[in-house]
N, C-alpha and C. Protein backbone atom coordinates (compact mmCIF):
# COMPACT_ATOMS: atom_id res chain seq x y z
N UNK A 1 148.90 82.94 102.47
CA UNK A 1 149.61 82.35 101.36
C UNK A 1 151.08 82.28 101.75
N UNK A 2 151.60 81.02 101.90
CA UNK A 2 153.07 80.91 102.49
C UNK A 2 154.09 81.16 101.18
N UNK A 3 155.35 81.64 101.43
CA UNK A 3 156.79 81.60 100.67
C UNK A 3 156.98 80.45 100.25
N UNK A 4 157.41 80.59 99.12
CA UNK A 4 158.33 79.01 98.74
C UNK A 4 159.64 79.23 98.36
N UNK A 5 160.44 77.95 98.88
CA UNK A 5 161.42 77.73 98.98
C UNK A 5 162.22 76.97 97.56
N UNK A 6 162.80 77.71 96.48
CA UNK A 6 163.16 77.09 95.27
C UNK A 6 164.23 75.97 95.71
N UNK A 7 165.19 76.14 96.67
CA UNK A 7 166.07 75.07 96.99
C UNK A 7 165.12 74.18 97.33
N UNK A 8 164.61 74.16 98.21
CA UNK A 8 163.57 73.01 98.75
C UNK A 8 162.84 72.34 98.08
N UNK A 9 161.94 73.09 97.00
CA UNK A 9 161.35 72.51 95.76
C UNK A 9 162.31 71.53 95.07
N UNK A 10 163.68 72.37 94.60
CA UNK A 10 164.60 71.41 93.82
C UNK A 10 165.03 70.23 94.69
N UNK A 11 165.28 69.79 95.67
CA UNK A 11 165.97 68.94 96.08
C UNK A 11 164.53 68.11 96.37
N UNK A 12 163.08 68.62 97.08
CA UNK A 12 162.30 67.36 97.57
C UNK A 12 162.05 67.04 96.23
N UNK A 13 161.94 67.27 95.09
CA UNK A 13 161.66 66.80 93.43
C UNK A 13 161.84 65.66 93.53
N UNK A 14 163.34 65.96 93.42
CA UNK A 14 164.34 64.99 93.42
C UNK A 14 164.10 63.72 94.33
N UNK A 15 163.96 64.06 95.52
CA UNK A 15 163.94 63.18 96.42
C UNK A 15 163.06 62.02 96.36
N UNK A 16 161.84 62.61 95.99
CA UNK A 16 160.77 62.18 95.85
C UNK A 16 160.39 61.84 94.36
N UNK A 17 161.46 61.36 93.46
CA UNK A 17 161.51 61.20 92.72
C UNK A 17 159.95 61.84 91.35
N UNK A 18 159.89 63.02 91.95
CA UNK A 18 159.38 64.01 91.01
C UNK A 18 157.79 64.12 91.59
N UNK A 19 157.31 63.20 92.70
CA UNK A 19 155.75 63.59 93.64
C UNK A 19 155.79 65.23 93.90
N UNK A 20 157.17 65.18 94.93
CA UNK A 20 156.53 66.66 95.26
C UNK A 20 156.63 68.08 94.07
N UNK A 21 157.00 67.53 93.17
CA UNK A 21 156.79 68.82 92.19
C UNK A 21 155.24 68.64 91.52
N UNK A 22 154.56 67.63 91.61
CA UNK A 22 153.52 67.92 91.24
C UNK A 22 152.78 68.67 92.47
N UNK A 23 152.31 67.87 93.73
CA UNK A 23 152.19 68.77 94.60
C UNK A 23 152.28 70.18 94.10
N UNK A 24 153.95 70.68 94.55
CA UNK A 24 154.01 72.48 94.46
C UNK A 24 153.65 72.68 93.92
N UNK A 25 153.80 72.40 91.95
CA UNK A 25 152.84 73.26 91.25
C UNK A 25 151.27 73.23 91.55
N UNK A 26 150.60 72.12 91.66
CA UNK A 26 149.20 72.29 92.27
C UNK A 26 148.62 73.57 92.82
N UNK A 27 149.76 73.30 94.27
CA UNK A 27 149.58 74.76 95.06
C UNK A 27 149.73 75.97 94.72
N UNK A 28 150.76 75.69 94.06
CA UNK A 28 151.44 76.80 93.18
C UNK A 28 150.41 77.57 92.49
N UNK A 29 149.59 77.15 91.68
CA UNK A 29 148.97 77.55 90.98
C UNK A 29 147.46 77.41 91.41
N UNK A 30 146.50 76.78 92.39
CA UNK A 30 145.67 77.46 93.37
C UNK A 30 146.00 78.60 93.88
N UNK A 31 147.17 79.23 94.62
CA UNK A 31 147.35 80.60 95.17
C UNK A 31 147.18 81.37 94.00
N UNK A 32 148.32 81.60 92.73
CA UNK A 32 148.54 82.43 91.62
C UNK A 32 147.13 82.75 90.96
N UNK A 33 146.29 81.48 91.43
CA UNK A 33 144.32 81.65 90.57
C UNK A 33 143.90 82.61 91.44
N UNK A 34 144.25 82.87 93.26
CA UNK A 34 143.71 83.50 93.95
C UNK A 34 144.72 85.41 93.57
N UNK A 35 145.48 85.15 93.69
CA UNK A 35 146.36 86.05 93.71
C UNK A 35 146.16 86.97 92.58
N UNK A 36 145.93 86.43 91.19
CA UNK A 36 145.36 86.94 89.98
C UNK A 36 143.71 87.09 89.82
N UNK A 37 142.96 86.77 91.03
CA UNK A 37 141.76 86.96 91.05
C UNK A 37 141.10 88.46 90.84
N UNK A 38 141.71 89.19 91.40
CA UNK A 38 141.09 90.77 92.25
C UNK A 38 142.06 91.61 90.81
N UNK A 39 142.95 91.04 90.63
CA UNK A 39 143.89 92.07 90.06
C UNK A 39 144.58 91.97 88.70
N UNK A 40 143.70 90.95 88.01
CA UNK A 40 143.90 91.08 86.87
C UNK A 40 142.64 91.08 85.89
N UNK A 41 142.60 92.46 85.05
CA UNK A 41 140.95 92.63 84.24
C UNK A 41 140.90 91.16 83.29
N UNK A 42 139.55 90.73 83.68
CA UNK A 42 139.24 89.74 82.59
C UNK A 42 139.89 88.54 82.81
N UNK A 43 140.32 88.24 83.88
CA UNK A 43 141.30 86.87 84.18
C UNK A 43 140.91 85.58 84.20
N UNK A 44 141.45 84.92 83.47
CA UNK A 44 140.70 83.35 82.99
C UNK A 44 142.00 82.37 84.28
N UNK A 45 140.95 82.12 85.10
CA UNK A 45 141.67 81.03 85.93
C UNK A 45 142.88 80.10 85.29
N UNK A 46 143.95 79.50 86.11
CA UNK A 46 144.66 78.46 85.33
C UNK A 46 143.69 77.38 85.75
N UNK A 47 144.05 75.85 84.54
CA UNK A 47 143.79 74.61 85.34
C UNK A 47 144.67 73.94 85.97
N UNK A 48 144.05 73.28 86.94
CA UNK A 48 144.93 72.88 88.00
C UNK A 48 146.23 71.92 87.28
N UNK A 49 147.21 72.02 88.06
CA UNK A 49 148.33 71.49 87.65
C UNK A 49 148.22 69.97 86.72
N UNK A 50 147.40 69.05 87.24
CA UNK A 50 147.19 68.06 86.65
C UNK A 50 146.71 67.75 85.47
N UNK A 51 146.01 68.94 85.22
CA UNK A 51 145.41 68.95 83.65
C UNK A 51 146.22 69.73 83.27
N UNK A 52 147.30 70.21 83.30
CA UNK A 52 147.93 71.20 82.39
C UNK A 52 149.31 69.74 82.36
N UNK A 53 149.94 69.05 82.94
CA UNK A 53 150.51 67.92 82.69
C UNK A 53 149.84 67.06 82.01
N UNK A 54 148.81 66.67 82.06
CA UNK A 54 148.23 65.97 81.17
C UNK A 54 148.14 66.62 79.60
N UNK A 55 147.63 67.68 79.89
CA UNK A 55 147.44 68.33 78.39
C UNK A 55 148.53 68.57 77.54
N UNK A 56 149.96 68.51 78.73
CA UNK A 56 151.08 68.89 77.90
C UNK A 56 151.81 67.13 77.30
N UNK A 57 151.09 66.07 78.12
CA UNK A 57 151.96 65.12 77.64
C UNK A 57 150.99 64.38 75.89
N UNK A 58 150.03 65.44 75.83
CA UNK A 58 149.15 64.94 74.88
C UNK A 58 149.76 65.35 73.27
N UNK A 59 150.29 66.90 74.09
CA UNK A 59 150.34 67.65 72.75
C UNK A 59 151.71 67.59 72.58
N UNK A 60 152.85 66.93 73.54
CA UNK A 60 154.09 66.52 73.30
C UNK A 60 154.93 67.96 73.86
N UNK A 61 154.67 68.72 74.55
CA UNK A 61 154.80 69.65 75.49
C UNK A 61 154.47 70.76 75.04
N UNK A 62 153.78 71.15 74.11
CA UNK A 62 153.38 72.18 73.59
C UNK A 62 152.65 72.93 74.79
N UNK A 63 151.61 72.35 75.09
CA UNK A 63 150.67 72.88 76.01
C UNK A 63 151.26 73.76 77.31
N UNK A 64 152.30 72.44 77.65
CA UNK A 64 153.39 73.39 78.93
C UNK A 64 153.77 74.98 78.53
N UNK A 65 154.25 74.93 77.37
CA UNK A 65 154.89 76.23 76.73
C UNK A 65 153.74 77.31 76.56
N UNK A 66 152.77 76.92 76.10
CA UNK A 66 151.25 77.96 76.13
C UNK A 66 150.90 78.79 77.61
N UNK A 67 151.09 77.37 78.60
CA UNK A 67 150.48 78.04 80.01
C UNK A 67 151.63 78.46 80.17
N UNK A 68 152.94 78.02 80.13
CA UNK A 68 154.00 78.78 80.83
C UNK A 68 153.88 80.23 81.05
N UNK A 69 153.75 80.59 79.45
CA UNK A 69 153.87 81.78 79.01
C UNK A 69 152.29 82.73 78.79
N UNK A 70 151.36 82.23 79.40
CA UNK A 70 150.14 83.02 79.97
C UNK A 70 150.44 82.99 81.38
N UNK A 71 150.86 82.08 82.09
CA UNK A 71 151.38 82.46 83.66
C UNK A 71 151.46 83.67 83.96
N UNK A 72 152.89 83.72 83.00
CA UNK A 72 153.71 84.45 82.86
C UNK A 72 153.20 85.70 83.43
N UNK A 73 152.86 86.20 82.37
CA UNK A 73 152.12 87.18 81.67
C UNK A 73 150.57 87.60 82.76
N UNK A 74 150.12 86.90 83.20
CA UNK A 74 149.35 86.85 84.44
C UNK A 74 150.04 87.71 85.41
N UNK A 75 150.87 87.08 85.99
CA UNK A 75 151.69 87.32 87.16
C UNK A 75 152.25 88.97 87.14
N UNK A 76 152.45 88.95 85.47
CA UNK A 76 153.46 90.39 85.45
C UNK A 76 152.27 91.56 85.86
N UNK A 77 150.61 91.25 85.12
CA UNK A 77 149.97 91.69 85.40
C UNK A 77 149.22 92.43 86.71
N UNK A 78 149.02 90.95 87.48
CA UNK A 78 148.94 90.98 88.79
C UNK A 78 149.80 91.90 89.79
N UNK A 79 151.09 92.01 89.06
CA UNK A 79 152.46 92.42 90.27
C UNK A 79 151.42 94.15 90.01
N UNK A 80 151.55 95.02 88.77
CA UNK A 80 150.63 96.16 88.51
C UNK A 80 149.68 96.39 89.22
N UNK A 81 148.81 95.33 89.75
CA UNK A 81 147.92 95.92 90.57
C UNK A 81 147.81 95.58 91.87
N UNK A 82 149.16 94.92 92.13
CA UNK A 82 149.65 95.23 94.15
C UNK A 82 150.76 96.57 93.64
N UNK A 83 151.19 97.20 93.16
CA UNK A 83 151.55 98.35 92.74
C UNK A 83 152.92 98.01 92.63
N UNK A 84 153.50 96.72 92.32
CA UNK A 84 154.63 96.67 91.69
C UNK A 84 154.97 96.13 90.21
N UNK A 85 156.15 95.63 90.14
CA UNK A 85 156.44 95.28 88.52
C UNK A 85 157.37 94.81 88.38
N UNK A 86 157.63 93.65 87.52
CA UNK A 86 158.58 92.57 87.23
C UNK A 86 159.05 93.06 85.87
N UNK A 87 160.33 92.09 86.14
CA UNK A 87 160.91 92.56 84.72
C UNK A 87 160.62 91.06 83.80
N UNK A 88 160.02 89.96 84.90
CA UNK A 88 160.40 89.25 83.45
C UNK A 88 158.32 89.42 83.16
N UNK A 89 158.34 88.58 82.19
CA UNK A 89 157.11 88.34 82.19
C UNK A 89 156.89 86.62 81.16
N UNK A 90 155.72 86.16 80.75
CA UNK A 90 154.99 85.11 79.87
C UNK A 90 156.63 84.58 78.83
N UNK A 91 157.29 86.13 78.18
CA UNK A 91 158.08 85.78 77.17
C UNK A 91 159.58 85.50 77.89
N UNK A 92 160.13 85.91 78.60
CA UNK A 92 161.18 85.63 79.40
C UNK A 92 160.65 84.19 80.16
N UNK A 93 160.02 83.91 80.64
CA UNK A 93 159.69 82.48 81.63
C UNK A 93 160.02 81.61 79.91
N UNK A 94 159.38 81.34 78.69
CA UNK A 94 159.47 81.14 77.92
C UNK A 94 161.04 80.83 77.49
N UNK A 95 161.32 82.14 76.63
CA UNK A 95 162.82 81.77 76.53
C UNK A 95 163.72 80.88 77.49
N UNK A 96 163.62 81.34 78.36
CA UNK A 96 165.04 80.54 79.27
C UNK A 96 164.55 79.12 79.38
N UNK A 97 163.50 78.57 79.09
CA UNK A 97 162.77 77.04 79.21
C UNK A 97 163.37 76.53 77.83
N UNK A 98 163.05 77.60 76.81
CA UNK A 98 163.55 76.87 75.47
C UNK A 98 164.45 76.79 74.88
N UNK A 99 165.19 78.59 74.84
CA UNK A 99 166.85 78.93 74.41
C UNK A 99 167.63 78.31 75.97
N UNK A 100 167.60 78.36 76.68
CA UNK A 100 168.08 78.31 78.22
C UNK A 100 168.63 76.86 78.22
N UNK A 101 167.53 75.84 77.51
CA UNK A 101 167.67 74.81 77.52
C UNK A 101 169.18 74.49 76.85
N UNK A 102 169.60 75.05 76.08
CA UNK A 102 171.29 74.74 75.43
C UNK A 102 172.11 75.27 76.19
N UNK A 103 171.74 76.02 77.79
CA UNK A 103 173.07 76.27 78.12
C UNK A 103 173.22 75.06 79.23
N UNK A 104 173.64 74.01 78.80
CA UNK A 104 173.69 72.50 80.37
C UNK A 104 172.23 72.31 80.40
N UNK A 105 171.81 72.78 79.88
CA UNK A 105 169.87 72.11 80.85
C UNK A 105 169.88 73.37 81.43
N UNK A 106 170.34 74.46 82.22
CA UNK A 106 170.26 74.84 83.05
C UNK A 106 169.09 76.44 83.45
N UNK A 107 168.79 76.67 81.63
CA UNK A 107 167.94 77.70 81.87
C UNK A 107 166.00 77.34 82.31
N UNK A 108 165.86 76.03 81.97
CA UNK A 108 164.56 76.14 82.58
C UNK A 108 164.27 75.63 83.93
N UNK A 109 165.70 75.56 84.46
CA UNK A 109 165.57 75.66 85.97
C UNK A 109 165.89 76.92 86.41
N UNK A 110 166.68 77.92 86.21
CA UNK A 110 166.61 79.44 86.10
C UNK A 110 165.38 80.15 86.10
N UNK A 111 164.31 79.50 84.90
CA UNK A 111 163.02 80.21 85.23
C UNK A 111 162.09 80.02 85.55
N UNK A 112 162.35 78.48 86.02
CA UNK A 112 161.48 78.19 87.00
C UNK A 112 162.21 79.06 88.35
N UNK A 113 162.84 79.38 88.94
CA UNK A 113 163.67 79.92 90.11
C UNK A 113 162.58 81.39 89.52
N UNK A 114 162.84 82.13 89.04
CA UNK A 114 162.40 83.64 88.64
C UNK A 114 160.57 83.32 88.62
N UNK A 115 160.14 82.27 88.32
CA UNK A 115 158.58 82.03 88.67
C UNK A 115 158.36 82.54 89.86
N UNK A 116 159.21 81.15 90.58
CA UNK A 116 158.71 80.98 92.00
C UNK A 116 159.00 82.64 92.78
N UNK A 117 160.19 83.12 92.46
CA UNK A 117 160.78 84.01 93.28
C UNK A 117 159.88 85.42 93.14
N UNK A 118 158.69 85.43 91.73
CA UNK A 118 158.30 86.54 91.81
C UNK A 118 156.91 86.08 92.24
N UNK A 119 156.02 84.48 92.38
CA UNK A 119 154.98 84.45 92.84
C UNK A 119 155.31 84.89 94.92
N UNK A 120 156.16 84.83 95.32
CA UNK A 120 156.40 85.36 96.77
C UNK A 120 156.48 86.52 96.41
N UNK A 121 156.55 87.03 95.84
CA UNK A 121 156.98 88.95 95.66
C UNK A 121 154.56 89.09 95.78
N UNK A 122 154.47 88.42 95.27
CA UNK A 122 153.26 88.73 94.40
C UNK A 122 152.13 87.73 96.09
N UNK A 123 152.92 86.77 96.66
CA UNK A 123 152.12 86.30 97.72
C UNK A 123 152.09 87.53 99.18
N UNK A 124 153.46 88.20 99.31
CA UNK A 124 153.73 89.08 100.07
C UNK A 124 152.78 90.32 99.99
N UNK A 125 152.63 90.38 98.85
CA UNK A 125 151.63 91.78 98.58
C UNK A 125 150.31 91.29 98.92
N UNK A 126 150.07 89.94 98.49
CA UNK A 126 148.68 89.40 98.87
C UNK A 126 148.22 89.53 100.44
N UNK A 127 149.00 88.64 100.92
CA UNK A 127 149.02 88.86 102.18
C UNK A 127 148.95 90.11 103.25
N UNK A 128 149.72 90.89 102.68
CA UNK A 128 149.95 92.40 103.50
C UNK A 128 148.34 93.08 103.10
N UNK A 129 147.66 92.99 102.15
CA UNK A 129 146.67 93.95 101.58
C UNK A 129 145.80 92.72 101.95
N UNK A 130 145.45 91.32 102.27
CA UNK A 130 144.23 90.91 103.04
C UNK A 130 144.61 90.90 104.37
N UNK A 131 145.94 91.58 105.26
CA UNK A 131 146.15 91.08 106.53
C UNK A 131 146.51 89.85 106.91
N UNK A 132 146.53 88.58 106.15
CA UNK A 132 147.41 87.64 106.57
C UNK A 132 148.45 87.90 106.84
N UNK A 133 149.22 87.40 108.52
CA UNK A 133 150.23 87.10 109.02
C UNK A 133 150.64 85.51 108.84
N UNK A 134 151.86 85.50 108.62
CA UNK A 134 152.40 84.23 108.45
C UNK A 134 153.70 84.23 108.71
């Protein structure tokens, strides 16, 4: 499971006039299904990125805000059973997307940054405990 790069994400977005962010999340969230597999009790897979964009442009972004914040909350889980622990979790990814949003735009790119930065905290542990080198 490789690192990701939040500068890199932000700028190929852009570049690519918003392709490669579907991409990453895709991936994004195939690893986080694997990663939350073993180590979280009772764990209900995400759906793949494309149906969770779809579902969110149905319900007028509601849907985004639901998975955001079960991600979330996933992930914080997951970090517990590679034997670490995050501070944010489901409700912090949340806030800074919605309150965040009045400071410039600039908080739900903030937590998207704190996603990505703790699914590598959470790929690193993966990796080290199946032996992938990368």
């Amino acid at each position: 499971m490789k690192q990701r790069n939040f500068i890199l994400y932000f700028l190929l977005t852009g570049v690519t006039c918003g392709l490669y962010g579907i991409y990453f999340w895709y991936m994004f969230i195939v690893d986080l299904n694997k990663v939350c597999a073993d180590k979280v009790p009772n764990d209900k897979p995400s759906p793949n990125y494309i149906v969770v964009a779809l579902l969110s442009m149905i319900t007028c972004g509601i849907y985004y805000y639901v998975w955001l914040y079960g991600q979330g909350n996933r992930m914080a889980d997951a970090a517990k059973g590679y034997g670490t622990e995050f501070h944010e979790t489901g409700t912090t990814y949340l806030l800074w997307c919605l309150l965040g949003a009045f400071v410039c735009g600039l908080g739900p790119i903030f937590g998207m940054y704190l996603m990505i930065r703790n699914m590598n905290t959470l790929a690193e542990n993966y990796n080290r405990e199946h032996g992938v080198v990368i």
